[in-house]
Protein backbone atom coordinates (compact mmCIF):
# COMPACT_ATOMS: atom_id res chain seq x y z
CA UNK A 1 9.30 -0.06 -0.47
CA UNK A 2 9.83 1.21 3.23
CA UNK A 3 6.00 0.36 3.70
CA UNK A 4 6.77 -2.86 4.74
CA UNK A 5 9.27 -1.08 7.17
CA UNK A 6 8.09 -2.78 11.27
CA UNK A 7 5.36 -4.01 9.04
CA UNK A 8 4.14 -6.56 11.87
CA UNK A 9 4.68 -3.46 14.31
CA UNK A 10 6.10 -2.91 17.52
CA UNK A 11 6.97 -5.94 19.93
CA UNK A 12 6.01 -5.70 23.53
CA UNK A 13 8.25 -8.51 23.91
CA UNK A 14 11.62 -8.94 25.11
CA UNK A 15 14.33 -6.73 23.06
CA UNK A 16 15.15 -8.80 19.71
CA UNK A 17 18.58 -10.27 19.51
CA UNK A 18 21.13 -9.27 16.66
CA UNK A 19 20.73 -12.48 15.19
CA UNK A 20 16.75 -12.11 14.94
CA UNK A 21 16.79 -8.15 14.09
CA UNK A 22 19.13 -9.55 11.38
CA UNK A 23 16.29 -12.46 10.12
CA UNK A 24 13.49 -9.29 10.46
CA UNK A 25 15.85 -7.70 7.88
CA UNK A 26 16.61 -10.41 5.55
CA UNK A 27 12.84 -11.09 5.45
CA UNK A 28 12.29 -7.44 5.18
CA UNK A 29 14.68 -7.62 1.89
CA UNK A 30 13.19 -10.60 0.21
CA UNK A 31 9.40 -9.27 0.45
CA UNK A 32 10.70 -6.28 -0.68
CA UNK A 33 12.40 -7.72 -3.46
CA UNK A 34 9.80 -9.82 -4.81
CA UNK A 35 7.13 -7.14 -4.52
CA UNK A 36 9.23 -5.12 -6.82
CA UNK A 37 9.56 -8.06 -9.48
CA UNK A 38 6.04 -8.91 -8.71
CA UNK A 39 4.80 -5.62 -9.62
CA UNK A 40 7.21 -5.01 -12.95
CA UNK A 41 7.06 -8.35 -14.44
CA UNK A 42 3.60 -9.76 -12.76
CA UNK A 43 3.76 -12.93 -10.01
CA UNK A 44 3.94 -15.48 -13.14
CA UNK A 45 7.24 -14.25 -14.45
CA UNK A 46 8.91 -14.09 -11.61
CA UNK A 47 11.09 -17.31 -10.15
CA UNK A 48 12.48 -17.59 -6.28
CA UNK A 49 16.34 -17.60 -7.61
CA UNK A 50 15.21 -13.74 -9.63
CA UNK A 51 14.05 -12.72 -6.24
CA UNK A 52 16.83 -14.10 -4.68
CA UNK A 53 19.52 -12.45 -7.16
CA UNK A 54 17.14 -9.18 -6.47
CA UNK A 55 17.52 -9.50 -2.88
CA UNK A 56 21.44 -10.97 -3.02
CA UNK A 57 20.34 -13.88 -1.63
CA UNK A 58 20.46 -18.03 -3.22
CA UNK A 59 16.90 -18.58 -4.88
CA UNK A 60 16.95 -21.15 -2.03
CA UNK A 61 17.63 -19.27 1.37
CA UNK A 62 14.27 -17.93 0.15
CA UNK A 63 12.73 -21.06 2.01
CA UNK A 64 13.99 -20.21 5.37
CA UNK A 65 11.68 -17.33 5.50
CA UNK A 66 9.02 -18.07 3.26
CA UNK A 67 7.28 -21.89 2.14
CA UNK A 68 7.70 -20.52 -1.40
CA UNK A 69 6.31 -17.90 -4.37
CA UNK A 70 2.61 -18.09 -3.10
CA UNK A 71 3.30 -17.62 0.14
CA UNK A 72 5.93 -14.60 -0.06
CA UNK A 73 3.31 -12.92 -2.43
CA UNK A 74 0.71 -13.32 0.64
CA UNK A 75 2.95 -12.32 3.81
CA UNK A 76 3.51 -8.93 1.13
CA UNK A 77 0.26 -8.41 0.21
CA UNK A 78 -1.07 -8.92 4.13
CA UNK A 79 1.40 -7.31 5.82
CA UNK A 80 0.88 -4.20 3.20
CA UNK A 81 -3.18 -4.27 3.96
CA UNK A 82 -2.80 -4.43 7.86
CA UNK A 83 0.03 -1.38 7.27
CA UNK A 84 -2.80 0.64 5.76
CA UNK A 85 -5.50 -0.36 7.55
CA UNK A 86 -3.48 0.46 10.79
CA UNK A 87 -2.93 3.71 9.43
CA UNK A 88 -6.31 4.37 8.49
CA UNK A 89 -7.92 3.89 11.96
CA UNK A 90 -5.68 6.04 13.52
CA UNK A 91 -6.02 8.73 11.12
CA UNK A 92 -9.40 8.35 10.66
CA UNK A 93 -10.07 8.89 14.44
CA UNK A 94 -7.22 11.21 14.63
CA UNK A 95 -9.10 14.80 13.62
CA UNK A 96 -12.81 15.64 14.50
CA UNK A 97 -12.78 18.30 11.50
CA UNK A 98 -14.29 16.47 8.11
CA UNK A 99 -11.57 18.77 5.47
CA UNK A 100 -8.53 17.79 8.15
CA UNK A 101 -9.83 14.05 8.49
CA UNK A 102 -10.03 13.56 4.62
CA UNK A 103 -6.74 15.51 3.92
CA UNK A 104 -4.47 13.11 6.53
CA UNK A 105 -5.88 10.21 5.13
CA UNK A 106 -4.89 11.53 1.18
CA UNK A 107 -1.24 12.48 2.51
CA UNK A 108 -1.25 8.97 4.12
CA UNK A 109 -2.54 7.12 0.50
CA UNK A 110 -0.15 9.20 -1.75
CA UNK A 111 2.78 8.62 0.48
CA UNK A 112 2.48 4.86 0.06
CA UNK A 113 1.30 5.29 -3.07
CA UNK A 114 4.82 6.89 -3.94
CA UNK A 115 6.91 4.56 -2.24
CA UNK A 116 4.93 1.39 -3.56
CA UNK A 117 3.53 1.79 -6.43
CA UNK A 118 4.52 -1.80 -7.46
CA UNK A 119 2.85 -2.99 -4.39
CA UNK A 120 -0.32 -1.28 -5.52
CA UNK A 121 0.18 -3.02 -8.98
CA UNK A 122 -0.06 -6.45 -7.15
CA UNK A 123 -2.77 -5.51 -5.12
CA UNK A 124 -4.64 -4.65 -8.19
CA UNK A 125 -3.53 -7.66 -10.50
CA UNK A 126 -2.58 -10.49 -8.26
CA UNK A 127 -4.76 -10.79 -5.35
CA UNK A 128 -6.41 -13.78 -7.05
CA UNK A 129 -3.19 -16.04 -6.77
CA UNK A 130 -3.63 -16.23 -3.46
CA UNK A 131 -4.72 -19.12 -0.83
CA UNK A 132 -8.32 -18.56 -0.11
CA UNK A 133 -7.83 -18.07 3.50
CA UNK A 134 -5.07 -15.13 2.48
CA UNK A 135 -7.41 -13.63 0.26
CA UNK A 136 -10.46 -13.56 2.58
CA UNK A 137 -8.19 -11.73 5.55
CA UNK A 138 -6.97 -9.31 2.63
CA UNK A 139 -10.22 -8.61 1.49
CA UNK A 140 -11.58 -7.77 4.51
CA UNK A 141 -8.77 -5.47 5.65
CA UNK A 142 -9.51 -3.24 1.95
CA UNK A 143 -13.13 -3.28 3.06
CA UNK A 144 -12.47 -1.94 6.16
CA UNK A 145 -9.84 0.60 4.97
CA UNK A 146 -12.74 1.55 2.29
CA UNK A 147 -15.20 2.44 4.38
CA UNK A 148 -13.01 4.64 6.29
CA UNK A 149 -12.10 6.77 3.51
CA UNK A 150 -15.95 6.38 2.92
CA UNK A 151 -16.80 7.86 6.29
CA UNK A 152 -14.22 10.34 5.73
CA UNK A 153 -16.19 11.57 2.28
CA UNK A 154 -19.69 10.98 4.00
CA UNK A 155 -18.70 13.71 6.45
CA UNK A 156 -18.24 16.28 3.42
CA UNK A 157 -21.04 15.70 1.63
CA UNK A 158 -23.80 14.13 4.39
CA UNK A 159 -26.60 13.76 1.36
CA UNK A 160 -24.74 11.81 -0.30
CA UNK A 161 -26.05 8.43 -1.02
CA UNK A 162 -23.30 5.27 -0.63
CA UNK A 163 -23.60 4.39 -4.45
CA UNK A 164 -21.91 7.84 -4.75
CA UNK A 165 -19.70 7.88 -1.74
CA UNK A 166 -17.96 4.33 -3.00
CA UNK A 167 -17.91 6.04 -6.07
CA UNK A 168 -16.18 9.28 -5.00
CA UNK A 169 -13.11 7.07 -3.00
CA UNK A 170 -12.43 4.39 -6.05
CA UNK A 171 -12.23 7.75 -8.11
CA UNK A 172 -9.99 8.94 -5.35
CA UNK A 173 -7.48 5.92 -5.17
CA UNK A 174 -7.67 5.85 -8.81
CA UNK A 175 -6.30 9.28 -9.14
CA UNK A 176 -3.87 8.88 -6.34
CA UNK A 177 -2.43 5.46 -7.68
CA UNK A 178 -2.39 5.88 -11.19
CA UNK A 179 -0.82 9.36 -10.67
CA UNK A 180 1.88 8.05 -8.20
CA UNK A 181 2.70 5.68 -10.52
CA UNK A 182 3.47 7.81 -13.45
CA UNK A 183 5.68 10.15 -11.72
CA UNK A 184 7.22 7.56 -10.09
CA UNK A 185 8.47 6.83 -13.67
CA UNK A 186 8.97 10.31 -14.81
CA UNK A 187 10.32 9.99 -18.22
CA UNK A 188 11.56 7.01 -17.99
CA UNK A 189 13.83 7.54 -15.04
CA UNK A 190 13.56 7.90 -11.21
CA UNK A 191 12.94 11.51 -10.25
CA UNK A 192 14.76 13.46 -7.76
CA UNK A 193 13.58 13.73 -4.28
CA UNK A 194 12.58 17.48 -4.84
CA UNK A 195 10.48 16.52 -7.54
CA UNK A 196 8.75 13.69 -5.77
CA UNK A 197 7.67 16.00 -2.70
CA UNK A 198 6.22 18.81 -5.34
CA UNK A 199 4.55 15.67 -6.73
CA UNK A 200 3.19 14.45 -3.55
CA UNK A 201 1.93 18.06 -2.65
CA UNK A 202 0.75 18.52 -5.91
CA UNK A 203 -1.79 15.41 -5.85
CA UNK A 204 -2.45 15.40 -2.09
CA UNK A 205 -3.91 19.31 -3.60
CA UNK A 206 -6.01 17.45 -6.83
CA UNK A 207 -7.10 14.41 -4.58
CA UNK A 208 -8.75 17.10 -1.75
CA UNK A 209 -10.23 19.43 -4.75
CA UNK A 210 -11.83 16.39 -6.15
CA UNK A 211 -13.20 15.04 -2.65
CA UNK A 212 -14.62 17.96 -1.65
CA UNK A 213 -16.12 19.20 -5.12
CA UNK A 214 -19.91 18.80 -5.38
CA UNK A 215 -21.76 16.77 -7.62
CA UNK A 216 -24.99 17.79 -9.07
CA UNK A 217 -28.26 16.10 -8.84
């Protein structure tokens, strides 16, 4: 899940010592780790020792990272929104030409989508779990990341009303997601690397035909 990869970004600070780069990493490993059980067995199943055996860790070194289950599930699910939001802006204001604008930010959805597709699962299923505070700062990060991919389709299709353009992006993150998720479980088994990058191109292609396709009125 190499989304959460610098997740809280660059430091202008002084350089980290080995000791802290090696606390970033165990962190790294345990969020990691529990968004994978999170997403396979859902947030109830899961215990802090499973996510510590996951993460080859004690079920209680968990608690010098994290105050416990609630709280690892919203460090994952806000470092995850800020990743994408991040992302977003900069992609979003990266490319002045509508088709180019649209098809950076697919690449940039199915790419996560591929790596994370558990993530998106608790994203989807667990957001309510979460302190209210957490949930308010996630929700507000999706909006934000929403209405960039809704700007994005607004500059295809201009006449567009926003009933349609919110429309036309949940449509597109539902084909992206679900169809990351499927091959990302391709017959049962992880597929090969080669197969996952024909995959990728293969639904960045579907996700731009669909975006771009008009509607009639």
């Amino acid at each position: 899940m190499s989304i959460l990869d610098g997740g809280s970004g660059e430091s202008s600070g002084p350089p980290r010592t080995r000791r802290q780069q090696e606390k970033d990493r165990r962190r790294r490993d345990l969020l990691e780790a529990a968004g994978r059980l999170f997403g396979t067995r859902g947030f109830a199943s899961v215990a802090l020792d499973d996510i510590g055996s996951e993460a080859g860790v004690t079920g209680q070194a968990i608690y010098r990272h994290f105050k416990g289950k609630r709280d690892m599930l919203g460090q994952l699910l806000l470092e995850v929104s800020q990743e994408l939001l991040d992302g977003g802006r900069a992609l979003g204001a990266g490319a002045e030409i509508p088709e180019e604008r649209l098809r950076r930010l697919i690449a940039f959805q199915v790419r996560f989508a591929l790596r994370s597709p558990e993530v998106i699962r608790v994203q989807e299923q667990e957001l309510g779990r979460l302190a209210e505070p957490d949930r308010r700062r996630i929700r507000r990060m999706q909006r934000e990341y929403m209405d960039i991919w809704v700007d994005a389709v607004r500059a295809l299709h201009p006449a567009a009303g926003s009933e349609e353009l919110s429309l036309r992006v949940h449509g597109l993150f539902g084909l992206i997601n679900s169809t990351a998720h499927s091959l990302k479980h391709f017959h049962g088994r992880a597929p090969s690397a080669e197969t996952m990058e024909v995959g990728a191109r293969a639904l960045e292609v579907m996700a731009q035909a669909a975006a771009e396709v008009e509607m009639s009125r």
